[in-house]
C-alpha atoms as a PDB file:
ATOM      1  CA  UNK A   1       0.113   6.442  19.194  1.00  0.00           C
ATOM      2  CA  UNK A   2      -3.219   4.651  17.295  1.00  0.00           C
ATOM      3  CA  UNK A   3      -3.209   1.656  15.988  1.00  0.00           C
ATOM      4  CA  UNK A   4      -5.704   3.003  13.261  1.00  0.00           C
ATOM      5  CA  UNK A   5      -4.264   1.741   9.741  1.00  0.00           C
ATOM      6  CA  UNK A   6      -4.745   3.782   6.689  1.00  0.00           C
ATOM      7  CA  UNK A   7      -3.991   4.045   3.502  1.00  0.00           C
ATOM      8  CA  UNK A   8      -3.052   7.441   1.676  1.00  0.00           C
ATOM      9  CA  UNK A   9      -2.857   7.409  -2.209  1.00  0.00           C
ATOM     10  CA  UNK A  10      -1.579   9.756  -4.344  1.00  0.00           C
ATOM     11  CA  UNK A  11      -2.678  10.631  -8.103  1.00  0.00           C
ATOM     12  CA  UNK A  12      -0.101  12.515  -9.968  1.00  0.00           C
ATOM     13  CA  UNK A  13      -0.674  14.148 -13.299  1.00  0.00           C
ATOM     14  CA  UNK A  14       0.334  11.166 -15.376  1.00  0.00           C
ATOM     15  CA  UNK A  15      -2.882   9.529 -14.006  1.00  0.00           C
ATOM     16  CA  UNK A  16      -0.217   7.597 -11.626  1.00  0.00           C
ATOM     17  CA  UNK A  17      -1.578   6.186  -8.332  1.00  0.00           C
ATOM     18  CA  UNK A  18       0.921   5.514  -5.485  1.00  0.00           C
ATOM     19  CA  UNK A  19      -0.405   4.058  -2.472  1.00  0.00           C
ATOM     20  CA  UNK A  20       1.217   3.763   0.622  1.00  0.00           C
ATOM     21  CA  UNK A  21      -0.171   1.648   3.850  1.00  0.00           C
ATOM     22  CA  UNK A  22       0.726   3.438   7.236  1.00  0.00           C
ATOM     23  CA  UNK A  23       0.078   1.385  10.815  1.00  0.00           C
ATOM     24  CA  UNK A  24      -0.011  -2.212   9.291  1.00  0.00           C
ATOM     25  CA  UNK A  25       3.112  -4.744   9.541  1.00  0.00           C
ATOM     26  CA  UNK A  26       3.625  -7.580   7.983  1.00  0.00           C
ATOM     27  CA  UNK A  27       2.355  -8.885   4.943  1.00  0.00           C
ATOM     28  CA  UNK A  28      -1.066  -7.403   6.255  1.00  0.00           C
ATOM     29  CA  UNK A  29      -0.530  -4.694   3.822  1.00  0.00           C
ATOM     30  CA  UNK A  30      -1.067  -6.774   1.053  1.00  0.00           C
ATOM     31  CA  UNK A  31      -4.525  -8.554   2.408  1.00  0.00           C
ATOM     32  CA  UNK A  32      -5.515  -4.526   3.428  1.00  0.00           C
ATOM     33  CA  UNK A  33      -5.133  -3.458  -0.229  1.00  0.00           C
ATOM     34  CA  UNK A  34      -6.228  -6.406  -2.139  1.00  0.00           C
ATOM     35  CA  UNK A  35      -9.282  -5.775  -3.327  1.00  0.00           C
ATOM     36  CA  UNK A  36      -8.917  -2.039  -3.748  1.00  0.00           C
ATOM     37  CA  UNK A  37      -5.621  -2.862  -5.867  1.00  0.00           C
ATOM     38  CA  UNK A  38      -8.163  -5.629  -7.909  1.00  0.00           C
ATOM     39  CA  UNK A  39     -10.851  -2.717  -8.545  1.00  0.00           C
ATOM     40  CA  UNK A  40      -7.952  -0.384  -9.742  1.00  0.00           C
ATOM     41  CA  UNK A  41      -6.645  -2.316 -12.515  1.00  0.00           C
ATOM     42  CA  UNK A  42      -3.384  -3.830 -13.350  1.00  0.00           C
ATOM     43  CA  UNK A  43      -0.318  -3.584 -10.864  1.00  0.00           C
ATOM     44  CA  UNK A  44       3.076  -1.869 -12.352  1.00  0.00           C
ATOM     45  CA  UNK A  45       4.703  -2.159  -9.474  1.00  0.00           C
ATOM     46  CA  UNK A  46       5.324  -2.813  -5.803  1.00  0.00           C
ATOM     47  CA  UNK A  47       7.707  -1.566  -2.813  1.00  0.00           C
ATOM     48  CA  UNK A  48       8.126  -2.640   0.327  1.00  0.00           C
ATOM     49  CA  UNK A  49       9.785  -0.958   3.074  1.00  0.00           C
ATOM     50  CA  UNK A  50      11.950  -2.527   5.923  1.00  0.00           C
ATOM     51  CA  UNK A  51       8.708  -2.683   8.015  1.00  0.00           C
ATOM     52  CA  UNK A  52       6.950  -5.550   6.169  1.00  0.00           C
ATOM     53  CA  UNK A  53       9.828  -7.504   6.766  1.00  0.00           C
ATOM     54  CA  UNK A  54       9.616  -7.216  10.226  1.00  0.00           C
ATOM     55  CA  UNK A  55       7.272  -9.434  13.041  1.00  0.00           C
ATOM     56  CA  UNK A  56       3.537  -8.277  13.480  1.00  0.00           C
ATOM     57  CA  UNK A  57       4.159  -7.816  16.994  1.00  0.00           C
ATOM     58  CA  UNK A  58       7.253  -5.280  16.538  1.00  0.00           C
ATOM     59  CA  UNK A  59       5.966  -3.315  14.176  1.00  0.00           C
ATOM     60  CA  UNK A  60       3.974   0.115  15.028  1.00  0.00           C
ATOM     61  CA  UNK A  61       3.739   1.281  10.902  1.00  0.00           C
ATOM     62  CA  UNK A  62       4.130  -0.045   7.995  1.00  0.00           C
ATOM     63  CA  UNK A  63       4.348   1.891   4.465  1.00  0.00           C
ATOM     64  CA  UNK A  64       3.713   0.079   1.301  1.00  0.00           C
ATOM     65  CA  UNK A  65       4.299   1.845  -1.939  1.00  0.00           C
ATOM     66  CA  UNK A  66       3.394   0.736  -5.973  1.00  0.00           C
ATOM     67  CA  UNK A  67       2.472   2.858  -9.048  1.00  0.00           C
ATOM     68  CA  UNK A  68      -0.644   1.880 -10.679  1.00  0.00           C
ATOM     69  CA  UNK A  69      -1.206   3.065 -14.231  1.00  0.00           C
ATOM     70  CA  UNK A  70      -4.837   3.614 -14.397  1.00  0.00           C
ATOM     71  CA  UNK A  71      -5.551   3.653 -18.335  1.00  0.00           C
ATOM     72  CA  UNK A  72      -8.023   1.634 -18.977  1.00  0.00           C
ATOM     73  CA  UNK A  73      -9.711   1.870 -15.535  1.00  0.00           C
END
């Protein structure tokens, strides 16, 4: 398995953007996204899965979700 981390977003109709980290643990999602979560605009809202509760050394994924509203961008 890699231990590549990306990040996958979605933009739904709506103008919606979910993003979701995959091969990070921790709170190492949150320094990942940062500044691309800055540059997008203001933050509605933010999920985290079982996996960013769980010790960097345990963890093989991690999936973070929010929903961005991007008027205004």
């Amino acid at each position: 398995m890699s231990n590549a981390q990306r990040i996958k977003f979605t933009i739904k109709q709506d103008g919606n953007v979910t993003e979701e980290v995959i091969g990070s643990s921790g709170d190492t999602c949150v320094s990942l996204t940062k500044d691309l979560e800055d540059r997008l605009g203001k933050l509605e809202n933010r999920v985290y899965n079982s996996e960013y509760y769980k010790s960097v050394s345990t963890v093989d994924d991690s999936v973070e979700e929010y929903t961005h509203d991007s008027e205004g961008c």
